[in-house]
PDB file of N, CA and C in Angstrom:
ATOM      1  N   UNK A   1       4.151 -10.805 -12.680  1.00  0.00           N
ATOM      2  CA  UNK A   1       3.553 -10.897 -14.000  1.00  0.00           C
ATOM      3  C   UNK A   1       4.488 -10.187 -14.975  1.00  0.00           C
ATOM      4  N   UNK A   2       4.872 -10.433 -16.022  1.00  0.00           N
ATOM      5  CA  UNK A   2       5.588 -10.317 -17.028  1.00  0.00           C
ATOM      6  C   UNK A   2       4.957  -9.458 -17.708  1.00  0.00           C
ATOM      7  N   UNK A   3       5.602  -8.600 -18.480  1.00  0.00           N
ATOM      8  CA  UNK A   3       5.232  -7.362 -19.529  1.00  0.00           C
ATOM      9  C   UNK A   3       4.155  -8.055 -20.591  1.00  0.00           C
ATOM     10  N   UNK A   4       4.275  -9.363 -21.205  1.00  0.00           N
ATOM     11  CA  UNK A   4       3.335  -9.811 -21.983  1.00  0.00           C
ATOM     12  C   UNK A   4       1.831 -10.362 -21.615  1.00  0.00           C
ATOM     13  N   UNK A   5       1.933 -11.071 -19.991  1.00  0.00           N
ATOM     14  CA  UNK A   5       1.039 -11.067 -19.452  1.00  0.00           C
ATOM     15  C   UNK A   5       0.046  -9.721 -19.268  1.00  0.00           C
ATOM     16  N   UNK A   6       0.661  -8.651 -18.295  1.00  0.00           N
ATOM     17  CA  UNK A   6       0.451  -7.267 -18.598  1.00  0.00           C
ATOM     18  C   UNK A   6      -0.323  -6.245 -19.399  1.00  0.00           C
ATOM     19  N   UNK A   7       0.346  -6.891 -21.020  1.00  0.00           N
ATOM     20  CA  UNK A   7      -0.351  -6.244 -22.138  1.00  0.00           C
ATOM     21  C   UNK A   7      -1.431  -7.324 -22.597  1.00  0.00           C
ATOM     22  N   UNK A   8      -1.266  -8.392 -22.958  1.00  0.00           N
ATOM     23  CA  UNK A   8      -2.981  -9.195 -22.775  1.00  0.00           C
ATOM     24  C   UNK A   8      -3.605  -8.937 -21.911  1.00  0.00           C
ATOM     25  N   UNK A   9      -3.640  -8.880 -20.804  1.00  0.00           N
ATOM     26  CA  UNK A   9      -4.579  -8.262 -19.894  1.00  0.00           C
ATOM     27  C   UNK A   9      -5.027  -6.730 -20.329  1.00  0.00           C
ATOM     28  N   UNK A  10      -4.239  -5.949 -20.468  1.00  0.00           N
ATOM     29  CA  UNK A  10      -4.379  -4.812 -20.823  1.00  0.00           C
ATOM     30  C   UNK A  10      -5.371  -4.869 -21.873  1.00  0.00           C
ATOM     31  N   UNK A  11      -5.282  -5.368 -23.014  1.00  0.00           N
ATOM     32  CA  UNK A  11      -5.877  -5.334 -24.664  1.00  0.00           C
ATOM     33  C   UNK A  11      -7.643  -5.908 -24.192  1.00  0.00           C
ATOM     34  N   UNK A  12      -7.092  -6.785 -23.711  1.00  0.00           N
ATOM     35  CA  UNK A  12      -8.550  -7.945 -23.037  1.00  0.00           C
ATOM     36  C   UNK A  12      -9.470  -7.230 -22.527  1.00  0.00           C
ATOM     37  N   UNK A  13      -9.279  -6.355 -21.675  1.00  0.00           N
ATOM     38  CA  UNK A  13     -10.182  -5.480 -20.501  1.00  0.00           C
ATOM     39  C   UNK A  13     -10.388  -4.285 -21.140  1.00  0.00           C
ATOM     40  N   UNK A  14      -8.969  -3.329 -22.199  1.00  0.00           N
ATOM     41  CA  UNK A  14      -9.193  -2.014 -22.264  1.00  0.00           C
ATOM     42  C   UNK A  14      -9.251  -1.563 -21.645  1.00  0.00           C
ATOM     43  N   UNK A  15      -8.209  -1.532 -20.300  1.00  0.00           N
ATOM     44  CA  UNK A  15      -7.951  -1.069 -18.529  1.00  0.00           C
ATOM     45  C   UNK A  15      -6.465  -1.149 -18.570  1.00  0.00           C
ATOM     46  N   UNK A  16      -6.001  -0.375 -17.829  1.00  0.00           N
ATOM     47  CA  UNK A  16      -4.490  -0.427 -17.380  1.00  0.00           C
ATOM     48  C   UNK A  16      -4.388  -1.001 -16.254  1.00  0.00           C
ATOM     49  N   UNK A  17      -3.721  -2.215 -16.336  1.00  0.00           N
ATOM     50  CA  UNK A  17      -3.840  -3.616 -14.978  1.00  0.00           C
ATOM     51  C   UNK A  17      -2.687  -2.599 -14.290  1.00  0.00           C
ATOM     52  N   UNK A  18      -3.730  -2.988 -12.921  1.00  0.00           N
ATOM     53  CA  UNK A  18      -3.213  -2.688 -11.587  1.00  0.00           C
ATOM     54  C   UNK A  18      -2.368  -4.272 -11.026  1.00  0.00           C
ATOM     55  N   UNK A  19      -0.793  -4.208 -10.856  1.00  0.00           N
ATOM     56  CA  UNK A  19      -0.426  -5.559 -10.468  1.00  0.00           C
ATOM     57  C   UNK A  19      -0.132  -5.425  -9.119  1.00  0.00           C
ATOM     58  N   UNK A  20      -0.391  -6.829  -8.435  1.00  0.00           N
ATOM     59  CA  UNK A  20      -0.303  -6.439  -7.189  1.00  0.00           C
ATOM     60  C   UNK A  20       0.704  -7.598  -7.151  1.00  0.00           C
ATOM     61  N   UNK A  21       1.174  -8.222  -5.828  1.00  0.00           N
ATOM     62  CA  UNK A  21       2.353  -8.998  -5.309  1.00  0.00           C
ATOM     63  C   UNK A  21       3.550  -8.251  -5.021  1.00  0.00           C
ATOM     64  N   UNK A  22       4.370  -8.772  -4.613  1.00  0.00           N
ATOM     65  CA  UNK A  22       5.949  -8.236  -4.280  1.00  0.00           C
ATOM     66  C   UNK A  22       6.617  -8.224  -5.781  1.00  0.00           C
ATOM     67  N   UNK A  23       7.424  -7.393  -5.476  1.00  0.00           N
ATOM     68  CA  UNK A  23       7.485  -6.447  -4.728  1.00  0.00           C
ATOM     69  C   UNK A  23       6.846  -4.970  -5.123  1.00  0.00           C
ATOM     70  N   UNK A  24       5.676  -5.080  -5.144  1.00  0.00           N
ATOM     71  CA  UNK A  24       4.742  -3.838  -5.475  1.00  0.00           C
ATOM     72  C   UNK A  24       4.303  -3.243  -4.353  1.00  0.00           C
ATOM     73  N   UNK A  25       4.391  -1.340  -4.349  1.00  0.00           N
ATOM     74  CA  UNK A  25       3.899  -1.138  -3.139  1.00  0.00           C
ATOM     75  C   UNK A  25       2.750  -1.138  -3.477  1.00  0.00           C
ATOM     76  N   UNK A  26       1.478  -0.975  -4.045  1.00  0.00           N
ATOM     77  CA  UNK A  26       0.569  -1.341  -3.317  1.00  0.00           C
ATOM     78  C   UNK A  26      -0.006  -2.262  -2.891  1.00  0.00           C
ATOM     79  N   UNK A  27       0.579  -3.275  -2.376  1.00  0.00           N
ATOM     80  CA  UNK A  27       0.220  -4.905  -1.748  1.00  0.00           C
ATOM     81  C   UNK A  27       0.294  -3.901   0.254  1.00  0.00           C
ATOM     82  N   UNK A  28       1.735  -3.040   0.334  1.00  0.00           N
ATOM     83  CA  UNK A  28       2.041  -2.881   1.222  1.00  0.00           C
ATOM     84  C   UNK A  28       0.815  -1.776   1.204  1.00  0.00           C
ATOM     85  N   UNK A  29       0.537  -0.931   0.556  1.00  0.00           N
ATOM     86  CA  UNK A  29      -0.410   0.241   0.765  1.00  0.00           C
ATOM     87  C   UNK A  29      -1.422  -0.192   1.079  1.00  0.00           C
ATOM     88  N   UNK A  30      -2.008  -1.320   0.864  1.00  0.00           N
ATOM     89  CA  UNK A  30      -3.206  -1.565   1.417  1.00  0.00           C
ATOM     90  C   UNK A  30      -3.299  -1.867   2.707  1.00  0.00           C
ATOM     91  N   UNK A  31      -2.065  -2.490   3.070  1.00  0.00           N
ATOM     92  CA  UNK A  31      -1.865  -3.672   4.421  1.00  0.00           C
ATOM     93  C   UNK A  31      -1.483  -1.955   5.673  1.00  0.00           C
ATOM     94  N   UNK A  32      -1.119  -1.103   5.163  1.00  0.00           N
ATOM     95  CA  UNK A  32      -0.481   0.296   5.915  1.00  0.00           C
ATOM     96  C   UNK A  32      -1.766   0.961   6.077  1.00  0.00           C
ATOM     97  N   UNK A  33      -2.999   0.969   4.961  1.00  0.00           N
ATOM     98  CA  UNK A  33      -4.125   1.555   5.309  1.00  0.00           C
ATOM     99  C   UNK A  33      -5.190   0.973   6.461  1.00  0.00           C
ATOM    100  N   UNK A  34      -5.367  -0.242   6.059  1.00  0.00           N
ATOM    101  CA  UNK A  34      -6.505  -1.347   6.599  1.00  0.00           C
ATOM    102  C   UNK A  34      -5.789  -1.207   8.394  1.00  0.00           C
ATOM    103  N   UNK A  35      -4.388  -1.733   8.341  1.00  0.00           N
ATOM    104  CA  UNK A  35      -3.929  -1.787  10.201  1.00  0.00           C
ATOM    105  C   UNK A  35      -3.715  -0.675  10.235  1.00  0.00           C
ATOM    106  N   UNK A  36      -3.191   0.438   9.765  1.00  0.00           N
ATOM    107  CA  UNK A  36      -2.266   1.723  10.396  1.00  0.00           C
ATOM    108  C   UNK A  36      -1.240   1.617  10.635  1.00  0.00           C
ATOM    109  N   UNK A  37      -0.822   0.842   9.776  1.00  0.00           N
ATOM    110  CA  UNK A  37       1.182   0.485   9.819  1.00  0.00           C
ATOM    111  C   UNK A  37       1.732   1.609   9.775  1.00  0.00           C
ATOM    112  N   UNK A  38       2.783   1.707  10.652  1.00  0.00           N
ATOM    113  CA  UNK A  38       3.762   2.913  10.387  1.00  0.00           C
ATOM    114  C   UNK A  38       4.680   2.502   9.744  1.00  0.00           C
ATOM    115  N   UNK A  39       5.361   2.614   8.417  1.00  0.00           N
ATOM    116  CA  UNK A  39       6.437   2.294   7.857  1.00  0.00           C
ATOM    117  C   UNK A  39       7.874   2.261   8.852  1.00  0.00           C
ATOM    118  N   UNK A  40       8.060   2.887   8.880  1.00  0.00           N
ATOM    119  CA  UNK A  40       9.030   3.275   9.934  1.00  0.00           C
ATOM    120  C   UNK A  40       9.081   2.579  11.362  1.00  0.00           C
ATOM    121  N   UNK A  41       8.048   1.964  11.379  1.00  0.00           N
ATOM    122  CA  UNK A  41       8.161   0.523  12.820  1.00  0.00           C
ATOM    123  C   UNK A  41       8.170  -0.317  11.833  1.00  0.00           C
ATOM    124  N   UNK A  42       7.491  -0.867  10.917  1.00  0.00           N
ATOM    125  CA  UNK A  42       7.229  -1.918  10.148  1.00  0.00           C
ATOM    126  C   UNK A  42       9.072  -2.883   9.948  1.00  0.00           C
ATOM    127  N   UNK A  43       8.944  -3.773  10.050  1.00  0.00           N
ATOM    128  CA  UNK A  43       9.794  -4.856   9.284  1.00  0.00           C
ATOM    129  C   UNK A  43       9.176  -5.864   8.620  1.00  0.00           C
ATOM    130  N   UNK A  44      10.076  -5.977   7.196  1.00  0.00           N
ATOM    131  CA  UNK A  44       9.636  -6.979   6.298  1.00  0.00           C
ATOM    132  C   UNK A  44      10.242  -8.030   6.704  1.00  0.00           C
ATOM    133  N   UNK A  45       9.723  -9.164   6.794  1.00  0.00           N
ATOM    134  CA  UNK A  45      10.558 -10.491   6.684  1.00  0.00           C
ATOM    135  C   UNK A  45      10.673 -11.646   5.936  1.00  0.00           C
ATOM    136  N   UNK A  46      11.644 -11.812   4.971  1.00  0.00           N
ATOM    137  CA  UNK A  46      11.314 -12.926   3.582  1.00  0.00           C
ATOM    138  C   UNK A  46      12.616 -13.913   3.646  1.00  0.00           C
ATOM    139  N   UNK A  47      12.437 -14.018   2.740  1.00  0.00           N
ATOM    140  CA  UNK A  47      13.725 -15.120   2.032  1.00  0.00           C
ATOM    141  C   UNK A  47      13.998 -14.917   0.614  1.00  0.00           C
ATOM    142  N   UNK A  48      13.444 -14.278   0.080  1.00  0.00           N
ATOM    143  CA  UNK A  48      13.281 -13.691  -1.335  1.00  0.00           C
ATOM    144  C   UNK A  48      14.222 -12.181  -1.666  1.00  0.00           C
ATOM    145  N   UNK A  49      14.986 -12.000  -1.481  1.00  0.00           N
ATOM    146  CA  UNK A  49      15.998 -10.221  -2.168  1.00  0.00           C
ATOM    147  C   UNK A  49      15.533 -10.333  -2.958  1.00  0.00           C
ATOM    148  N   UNK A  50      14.534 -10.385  -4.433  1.00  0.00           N
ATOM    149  CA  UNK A  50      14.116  -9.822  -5.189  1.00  0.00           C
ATOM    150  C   UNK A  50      12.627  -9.689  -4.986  1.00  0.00           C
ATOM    151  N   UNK A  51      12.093  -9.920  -4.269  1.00  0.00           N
ATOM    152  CA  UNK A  51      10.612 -10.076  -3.820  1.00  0.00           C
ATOM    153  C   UNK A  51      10.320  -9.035  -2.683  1.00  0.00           C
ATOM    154  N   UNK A  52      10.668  -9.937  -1.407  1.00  0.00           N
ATOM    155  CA  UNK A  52      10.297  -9.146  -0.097  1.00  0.00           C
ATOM    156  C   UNK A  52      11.181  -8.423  -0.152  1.00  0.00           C
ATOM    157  N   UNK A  53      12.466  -8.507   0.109  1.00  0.00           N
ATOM    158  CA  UNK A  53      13.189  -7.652   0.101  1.00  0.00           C
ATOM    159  C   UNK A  53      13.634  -6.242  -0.370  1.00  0.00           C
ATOM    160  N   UNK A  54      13.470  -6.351  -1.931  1.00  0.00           N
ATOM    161  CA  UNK A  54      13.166  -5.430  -2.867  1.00  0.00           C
ATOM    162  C   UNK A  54      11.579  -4.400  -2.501  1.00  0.00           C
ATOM    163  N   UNK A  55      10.909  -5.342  -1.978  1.00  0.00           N
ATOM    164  CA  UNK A  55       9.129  -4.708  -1.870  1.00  0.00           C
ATOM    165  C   UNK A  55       9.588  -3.663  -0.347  1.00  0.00           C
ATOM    166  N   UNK A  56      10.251  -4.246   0.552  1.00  0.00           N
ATOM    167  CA  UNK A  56      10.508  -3.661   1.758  1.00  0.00           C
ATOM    168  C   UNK A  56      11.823  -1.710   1.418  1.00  0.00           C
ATOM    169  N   UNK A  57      12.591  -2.122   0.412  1.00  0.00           N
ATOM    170  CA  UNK A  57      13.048  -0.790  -0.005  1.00  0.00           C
ATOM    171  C   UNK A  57      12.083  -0.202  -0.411  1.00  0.00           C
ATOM    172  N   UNK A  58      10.823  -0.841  -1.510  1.00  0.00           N
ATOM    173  CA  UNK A  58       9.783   0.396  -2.311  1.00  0.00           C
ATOM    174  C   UNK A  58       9.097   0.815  -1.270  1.00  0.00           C
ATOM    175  N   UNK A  59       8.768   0.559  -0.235  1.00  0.00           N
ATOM    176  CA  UNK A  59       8.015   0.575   0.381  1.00  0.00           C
ATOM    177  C   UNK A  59       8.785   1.781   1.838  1.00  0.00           C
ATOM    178  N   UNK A  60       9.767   1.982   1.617  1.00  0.00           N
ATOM    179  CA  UNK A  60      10.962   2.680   3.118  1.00  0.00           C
ATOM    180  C   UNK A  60      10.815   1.854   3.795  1.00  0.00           C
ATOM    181  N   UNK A  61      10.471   0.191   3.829  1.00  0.00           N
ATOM    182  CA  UNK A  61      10.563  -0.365   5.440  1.00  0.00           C
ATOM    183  C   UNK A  61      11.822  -1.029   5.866  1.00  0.00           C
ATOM    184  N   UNK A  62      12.229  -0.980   6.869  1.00  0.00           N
ATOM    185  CA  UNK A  62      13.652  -2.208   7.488  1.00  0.00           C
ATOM    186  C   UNK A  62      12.875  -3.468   6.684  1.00  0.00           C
ATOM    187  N   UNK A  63      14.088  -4.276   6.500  1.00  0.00           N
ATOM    188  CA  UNK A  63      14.112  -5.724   6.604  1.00  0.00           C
ATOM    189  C   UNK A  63      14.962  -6.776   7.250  1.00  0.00           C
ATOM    190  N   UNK A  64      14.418  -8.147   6.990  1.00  0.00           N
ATOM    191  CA  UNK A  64      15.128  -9.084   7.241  1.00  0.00           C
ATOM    192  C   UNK A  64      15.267 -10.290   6.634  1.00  0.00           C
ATOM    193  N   UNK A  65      16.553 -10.489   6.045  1.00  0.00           N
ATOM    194  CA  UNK A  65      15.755 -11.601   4.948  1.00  0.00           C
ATOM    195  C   UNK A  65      16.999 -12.457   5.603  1.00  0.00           C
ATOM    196  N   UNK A  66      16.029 -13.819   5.810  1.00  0.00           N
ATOM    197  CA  UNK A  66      16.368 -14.976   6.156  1.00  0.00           C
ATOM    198  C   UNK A  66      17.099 -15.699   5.429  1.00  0.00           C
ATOM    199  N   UNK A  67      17.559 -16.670   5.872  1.00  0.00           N
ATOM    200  CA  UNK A  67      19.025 -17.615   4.714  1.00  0.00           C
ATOM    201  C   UNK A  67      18.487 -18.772   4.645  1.00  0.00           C
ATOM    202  N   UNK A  68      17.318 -19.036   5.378  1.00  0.00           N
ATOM    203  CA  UNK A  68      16.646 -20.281   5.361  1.00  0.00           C
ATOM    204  C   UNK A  68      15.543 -20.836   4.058  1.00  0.00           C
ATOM    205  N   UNK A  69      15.493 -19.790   3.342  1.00  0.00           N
ATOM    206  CA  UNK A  69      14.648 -19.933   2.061  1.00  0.00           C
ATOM    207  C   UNK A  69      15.042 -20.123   0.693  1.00  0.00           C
ATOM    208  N   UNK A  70      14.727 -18.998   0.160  1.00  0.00           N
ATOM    209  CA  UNK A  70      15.514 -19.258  -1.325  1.00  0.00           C
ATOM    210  C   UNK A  70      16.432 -18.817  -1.500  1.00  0.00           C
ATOM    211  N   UNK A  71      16.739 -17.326  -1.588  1.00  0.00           N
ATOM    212  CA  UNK A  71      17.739 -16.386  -1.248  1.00  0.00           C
ATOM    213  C   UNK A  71      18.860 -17.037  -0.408  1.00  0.00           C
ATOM    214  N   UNK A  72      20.107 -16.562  -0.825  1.00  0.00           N
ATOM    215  CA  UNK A  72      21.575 -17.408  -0.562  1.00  0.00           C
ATOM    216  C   UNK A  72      22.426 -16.064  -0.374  1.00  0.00           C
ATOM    217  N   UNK A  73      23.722 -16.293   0.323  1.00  0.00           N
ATOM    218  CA  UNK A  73      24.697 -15.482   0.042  1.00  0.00           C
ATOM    219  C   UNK A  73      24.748 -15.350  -1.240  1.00  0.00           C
ATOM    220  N   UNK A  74      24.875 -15.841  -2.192  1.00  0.00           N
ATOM    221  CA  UNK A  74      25.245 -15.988  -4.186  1.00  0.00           C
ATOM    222  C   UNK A  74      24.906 -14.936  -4.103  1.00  0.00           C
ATOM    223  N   UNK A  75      23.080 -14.803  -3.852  1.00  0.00           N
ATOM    224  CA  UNK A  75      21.982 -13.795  -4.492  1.00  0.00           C
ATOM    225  C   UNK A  75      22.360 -12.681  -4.032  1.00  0.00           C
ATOM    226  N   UNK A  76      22.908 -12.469  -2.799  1.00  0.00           N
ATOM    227  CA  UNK A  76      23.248 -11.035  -1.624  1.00  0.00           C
ATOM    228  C   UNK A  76      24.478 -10.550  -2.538  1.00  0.00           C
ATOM    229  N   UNK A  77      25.406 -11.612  -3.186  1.00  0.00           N
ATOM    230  CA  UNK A  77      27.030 -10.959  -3.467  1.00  0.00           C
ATOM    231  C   UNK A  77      26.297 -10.733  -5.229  1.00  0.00           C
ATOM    232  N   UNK A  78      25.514 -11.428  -5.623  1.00  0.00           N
ATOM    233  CA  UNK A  78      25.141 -10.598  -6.843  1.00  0.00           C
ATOM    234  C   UNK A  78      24.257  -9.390  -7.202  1.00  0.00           C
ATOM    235  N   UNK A  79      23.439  -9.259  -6.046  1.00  0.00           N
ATOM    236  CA  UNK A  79      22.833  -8.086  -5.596  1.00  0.00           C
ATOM    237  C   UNK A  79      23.782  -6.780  -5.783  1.00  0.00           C
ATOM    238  N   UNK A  80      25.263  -6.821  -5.430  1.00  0.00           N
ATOM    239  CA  UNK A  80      25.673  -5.793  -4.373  1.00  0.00           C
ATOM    240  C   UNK A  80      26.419  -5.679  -5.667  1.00  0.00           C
ATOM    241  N   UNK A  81      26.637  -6.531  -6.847  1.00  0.00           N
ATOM    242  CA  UNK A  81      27.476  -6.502  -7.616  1.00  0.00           C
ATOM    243  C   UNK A  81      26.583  -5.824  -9.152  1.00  0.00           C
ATOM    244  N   UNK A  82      25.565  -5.608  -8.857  1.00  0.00           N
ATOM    245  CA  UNK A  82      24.416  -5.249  -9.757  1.00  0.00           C
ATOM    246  C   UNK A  82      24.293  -3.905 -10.095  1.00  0.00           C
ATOM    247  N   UNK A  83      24.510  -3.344 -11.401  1.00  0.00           N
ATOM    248  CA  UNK A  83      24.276  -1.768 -12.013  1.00  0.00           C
ATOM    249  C   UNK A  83      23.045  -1.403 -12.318  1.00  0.00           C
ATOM    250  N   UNK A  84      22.092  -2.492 -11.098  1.00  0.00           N
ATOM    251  CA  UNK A  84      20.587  -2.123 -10.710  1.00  0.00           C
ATOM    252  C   UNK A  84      20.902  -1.511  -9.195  1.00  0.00           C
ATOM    253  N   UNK A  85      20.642   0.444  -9.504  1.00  0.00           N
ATOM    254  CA  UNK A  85      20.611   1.047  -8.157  1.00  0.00           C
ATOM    255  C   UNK A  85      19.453   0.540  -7.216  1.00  0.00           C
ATOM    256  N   UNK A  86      18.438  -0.076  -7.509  1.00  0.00           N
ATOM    257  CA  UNK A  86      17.521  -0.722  -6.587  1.00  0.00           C
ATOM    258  C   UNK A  86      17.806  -1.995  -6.386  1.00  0.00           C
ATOM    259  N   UNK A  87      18.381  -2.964  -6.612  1.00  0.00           N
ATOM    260  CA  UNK A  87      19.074  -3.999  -6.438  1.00  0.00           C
ATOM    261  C   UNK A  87      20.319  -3.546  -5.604  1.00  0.00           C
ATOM    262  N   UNK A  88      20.768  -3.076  -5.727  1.00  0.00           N
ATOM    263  CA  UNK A  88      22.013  -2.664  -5.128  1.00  0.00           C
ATOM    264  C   UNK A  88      21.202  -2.078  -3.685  1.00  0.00           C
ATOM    265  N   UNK A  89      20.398  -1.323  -3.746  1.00  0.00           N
ATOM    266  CA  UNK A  89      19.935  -0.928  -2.007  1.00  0.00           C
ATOM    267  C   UNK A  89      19.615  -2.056  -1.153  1.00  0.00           C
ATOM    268  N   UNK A  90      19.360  -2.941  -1.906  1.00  0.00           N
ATOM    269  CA  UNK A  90      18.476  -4.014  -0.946  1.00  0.00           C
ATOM    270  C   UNK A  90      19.889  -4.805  -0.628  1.00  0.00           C
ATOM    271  N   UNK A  91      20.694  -4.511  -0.811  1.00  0.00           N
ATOM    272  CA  UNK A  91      21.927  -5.270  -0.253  1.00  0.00           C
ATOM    273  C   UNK A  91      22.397  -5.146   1.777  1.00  0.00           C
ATOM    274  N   UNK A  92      21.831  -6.464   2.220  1.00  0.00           N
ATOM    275  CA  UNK A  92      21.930  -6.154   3.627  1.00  0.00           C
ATOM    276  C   UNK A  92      23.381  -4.940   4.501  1.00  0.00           C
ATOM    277  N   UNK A  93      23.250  -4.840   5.459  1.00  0.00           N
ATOM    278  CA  UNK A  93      24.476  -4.394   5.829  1.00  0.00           C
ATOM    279  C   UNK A  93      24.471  -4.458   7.357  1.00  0.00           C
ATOM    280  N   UNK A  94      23.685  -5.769   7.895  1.00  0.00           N
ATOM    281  CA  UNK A  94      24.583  -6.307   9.186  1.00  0.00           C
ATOM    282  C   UNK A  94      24.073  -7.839   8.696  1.00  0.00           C
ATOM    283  N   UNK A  95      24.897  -8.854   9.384  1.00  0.00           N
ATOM    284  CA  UNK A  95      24.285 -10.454   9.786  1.00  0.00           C
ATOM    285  C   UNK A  95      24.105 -10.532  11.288  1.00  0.00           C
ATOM    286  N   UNK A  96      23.390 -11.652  11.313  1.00  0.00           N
ATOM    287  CA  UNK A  96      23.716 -12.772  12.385  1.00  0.00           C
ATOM    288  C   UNK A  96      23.830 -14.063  11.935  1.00  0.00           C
ATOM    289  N   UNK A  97      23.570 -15.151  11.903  1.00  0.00           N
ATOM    290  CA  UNK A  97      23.999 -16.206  12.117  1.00  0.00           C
ATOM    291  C   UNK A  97      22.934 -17.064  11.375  1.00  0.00           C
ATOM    292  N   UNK A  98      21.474 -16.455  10.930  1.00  0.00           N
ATOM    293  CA  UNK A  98      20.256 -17.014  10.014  1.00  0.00           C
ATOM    294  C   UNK A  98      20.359 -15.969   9.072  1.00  0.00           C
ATOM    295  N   UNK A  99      20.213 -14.746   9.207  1.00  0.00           N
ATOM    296  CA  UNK A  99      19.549 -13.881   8.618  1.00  0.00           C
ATOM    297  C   UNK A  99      20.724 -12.751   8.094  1.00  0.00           C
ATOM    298  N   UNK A 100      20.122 -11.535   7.247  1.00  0.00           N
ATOM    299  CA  UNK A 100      20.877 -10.526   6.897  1.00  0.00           C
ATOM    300  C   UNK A 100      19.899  -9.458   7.116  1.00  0.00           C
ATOM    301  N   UNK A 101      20.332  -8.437   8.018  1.00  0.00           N
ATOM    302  CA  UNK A 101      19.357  -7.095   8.065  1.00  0.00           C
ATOM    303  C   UNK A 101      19.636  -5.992   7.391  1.00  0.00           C
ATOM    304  N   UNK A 102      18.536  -5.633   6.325  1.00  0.00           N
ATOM    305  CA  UNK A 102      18.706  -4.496   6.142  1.00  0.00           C
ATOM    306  C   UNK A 102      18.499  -3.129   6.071  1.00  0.00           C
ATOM    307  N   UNK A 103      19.087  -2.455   6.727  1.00  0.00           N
ATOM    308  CA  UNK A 103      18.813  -1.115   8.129  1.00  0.00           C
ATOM    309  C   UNK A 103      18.673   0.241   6.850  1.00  0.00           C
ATOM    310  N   UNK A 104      18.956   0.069   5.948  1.00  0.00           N
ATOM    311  CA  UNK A 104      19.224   1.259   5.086  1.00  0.00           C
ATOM    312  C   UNK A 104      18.323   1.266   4.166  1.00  0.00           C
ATOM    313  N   UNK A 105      17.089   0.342   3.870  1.00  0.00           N
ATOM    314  CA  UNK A 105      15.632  -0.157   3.102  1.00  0.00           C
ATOM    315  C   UNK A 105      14.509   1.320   3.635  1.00  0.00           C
TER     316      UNK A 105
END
């Protein structure tokens, strides 16, 4: 949701909107309360570096983001090339052959 969405909602209700989706942690805070996720076992798995990927750094979890979705090498080499320090973390740092893991999230 976009900053303008955001503030109509905001004005509308006279509430400070709680947003949920990726990459927001509390989508993950709820899902860590309800099972008893341990962050620290947890892996994210997407196709999205600005979504899952990004949600899996806010969150301290490993990831794995797949090459089979939206997300491309492009997105990984513009990631890494980004003077966004949170963009820049979510930059994998091993492959295999589908996917890019990233161990340092």
């Amino acid at each position: 949701m976009d900053w303008y969405h955001c503030w109509t909602v905001k004005m509308a209700a006279r509430r400070e909107p709680i947003v949920l989706g990726k990459p927001n942690k509390h989508m993950f805070k709820i899902l860590e309360e309800t099972f008893k996720l341990d962050p620290e076992r947890t892996v994210m798995v997407g196709d999205r570096i600005d979504t899952d990927i990004q949600m899996a750094h806010n969150c301290g979890l490993k990831s794995l983001l797949v090459l089979t979705g939206v997300s491309d090498l492009e997105d990984v080499k513009a990631a890494a090339q980004s003077p966004d320090p949170s963009r820049k973390a979510c930059v994998p740092t091993s492959t295999s052959r589908n996917s890019l893991i990233c161990s340092h999230c």
